[in-house]
C-alpha atoms as a PDB file:
ATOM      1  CA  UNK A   1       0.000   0.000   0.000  1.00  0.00           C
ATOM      2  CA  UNK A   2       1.364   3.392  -0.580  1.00  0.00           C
ATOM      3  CA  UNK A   3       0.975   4.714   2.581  1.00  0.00           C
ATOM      4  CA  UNK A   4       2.538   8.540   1.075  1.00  0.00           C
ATOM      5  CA  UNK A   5      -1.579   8.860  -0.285  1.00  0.00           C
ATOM      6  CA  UNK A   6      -2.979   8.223   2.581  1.00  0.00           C
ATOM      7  CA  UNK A   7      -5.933  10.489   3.283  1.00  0.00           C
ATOM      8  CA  UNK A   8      -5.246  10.140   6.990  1.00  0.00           C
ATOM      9  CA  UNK A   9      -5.287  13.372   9.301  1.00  0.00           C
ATOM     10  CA  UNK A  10      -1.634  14.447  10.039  1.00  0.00           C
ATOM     11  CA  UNK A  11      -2.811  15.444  13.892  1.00  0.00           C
ATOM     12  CA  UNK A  12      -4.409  12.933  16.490  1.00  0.00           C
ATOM     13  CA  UNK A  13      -8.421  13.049  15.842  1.00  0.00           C
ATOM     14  CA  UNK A  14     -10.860  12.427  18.510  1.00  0.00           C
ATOM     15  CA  UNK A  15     -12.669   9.194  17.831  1.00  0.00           C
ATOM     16  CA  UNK A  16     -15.884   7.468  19.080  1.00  0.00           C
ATOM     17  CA  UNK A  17     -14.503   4.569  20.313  1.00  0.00           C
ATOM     18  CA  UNK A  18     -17.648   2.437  20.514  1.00  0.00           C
ATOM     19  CA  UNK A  19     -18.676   3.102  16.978  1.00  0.00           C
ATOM     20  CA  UNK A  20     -15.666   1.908  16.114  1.00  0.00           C
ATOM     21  CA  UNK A  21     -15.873  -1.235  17.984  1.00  0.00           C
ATOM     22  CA  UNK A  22     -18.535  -2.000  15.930  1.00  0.00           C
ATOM     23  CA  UNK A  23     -16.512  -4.082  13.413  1.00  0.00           C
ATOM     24  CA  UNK A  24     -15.170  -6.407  16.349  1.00  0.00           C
ATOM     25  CA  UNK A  25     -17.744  -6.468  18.924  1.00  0.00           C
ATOM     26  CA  UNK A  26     -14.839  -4.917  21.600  1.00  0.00           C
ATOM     27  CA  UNK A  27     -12.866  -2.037  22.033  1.00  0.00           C
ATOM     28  CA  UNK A  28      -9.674  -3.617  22.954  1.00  0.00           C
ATOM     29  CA  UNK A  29      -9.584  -5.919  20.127  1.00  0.00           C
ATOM     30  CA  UNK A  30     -10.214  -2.898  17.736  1.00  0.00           C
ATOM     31  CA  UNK A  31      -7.386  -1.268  19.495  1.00  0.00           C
ATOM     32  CA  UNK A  32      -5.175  -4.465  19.190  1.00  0.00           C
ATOM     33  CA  UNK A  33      -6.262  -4.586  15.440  1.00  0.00           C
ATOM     34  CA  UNK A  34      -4.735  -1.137  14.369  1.00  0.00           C
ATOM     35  CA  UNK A  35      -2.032  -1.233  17.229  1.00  0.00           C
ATOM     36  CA  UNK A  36      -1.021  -4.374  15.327  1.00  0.00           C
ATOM     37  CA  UNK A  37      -1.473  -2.688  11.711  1.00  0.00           C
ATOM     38  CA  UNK A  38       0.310   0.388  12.913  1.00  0.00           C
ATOM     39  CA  UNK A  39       3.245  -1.548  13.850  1.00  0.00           C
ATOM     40  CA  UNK A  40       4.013  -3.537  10.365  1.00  0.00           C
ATOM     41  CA  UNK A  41       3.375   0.472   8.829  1.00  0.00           C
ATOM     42  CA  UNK A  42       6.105   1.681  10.902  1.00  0.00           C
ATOM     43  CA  UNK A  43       8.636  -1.554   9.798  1.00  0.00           C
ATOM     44  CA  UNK A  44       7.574  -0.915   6.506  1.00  0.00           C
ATOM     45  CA  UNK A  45       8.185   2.784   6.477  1.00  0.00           C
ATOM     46  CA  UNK A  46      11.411   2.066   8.576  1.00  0.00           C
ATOM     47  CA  UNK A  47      12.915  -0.374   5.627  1.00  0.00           C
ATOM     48  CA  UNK A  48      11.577   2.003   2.714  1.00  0.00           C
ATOM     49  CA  UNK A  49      13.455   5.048   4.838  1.00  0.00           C
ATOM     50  CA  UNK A  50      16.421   3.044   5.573  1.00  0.00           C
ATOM     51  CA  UNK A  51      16.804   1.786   1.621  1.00  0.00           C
ATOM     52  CA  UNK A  52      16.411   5.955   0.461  1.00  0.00           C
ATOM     53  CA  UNK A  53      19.148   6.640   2.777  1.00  0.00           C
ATOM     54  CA  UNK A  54      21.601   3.566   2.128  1.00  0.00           C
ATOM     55  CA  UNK A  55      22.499   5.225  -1.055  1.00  0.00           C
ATOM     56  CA  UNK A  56      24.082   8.165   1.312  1.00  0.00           C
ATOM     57  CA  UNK A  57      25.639   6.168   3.686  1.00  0.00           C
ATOM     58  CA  UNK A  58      28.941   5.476   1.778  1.00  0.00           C
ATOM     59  CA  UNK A  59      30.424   8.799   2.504  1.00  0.00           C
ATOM     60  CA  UNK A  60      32.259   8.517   6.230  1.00  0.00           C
ATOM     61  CA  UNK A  61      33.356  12.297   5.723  1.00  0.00           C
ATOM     62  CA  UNK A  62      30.724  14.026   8.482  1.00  0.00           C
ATOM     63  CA  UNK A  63      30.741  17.136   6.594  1.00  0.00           C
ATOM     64  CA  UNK A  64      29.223  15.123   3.632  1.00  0.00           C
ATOM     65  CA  UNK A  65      26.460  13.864   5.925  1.00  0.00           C
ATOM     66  CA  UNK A  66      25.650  17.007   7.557  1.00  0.00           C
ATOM     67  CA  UNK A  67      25.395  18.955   3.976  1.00  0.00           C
ATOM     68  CA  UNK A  68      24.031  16.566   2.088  1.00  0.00           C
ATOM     69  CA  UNK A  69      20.473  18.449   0.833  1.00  0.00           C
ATOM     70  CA  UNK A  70      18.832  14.946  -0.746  1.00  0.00           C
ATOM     71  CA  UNK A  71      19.280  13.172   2.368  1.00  0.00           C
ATOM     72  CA  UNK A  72      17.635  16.040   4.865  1.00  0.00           C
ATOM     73  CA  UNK A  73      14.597  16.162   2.035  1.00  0.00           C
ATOM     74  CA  UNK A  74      14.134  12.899   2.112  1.00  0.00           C
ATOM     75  CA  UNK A  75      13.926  12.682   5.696  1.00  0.00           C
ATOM     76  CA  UNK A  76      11.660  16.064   5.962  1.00  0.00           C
ATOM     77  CA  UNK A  77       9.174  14.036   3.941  1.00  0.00           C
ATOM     78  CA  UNK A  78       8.787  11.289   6.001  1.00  0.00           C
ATOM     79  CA  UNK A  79       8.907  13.133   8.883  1.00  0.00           C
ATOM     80  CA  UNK A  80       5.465  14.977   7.196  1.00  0.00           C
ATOM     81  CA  UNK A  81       3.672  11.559   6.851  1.00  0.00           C
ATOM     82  CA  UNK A  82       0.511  10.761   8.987  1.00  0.00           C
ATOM     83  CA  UNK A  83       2.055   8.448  11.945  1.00  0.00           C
ATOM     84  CA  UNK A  84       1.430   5.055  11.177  1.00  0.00           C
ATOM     85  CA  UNK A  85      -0.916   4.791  13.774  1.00  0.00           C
ATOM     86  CA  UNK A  86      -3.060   7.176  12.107  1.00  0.00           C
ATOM     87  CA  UNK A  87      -3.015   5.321   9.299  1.00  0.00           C
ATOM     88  CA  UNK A  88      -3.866   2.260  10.404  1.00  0.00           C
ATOM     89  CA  UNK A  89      -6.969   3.879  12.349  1.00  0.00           C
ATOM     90  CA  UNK A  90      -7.982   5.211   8.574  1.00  0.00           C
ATOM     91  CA  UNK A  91      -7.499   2.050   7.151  1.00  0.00           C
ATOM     92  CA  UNK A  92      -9.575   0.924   9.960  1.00  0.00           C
ATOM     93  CA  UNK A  93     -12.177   3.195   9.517  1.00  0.00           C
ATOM     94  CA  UNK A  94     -12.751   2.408   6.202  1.00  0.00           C
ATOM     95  CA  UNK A  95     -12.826  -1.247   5.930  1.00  0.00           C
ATOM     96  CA  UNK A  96      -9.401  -1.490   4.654  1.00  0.00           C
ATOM     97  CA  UNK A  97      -8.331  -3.933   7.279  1.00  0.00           C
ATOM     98  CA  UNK A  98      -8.672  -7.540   7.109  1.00  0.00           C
ATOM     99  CA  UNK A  99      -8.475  -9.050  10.157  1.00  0.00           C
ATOM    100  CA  UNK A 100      -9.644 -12.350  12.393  1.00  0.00           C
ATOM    101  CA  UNK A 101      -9.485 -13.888  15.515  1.00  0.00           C
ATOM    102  CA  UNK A 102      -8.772 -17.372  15.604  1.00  0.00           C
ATOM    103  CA  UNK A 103     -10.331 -17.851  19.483  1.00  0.00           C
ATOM    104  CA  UNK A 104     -13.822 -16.319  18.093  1.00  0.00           C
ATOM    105  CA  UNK A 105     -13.918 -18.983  15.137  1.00  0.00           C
ATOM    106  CA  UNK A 106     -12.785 -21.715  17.122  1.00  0.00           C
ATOM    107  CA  UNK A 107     -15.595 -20.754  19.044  1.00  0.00           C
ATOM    108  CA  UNK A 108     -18.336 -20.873  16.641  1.00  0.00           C
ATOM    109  CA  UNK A 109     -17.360 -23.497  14.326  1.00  0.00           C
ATOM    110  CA  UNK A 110     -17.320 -25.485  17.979  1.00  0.00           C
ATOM    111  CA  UNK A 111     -20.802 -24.336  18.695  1.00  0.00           C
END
């Protein structure tokens, strides 16, 4: 997913927390749901960051690194992304998000 066309909000949103839980049936699994999504958007960011700025790590001269204008714009941009946690709660939101949970099927199929 390209997470740089996100239509998230780039501040923290107040949210009705039991609408949300709609989807689930419980608040703290919704919570666990995006917590969890948030967390592979960071790694995923993270690794996409991290391969942008391998291609300026093969100066060692500090003066290089401190200068270089590329680098400090690519970092700017991510720094002007939506947190990955609000992201994930967009995602959320609008039924982007697959997600299960094992104990509830167990449960029916047992029933």
């Amino acid at each position: 997913m390209d997470f740089k066309k996100s239509n998230a909000p780039l501040n923290t949103v107040t949210r009705d927390m039991l609408a949300m839980s709609q989807q689930t049936g419980n608040v703290y699994e919704t919570v666990c749901v995006i917590g969890k999504r948030a967390n592979q958007i960071s790694l995923e960011l993270k690794k996409e960051l991290e391969k942008k700025l391998q291609e300026f790590a093969s100066s060692d001269n500090l003066e290089e690194v401190s200068e270089n204008r590329e680098q400090i714009e690519i970092s700017k941009f991510y720094e002007k992304l939506p947190k990955p946690t609000l992201i994930a709660t967009q995602e959320y939101i609008e039924k982007k998000l697959y997600f299960s949970n094992p104990a509830k099927q167990k449960d029916n199929l047992g029933k």
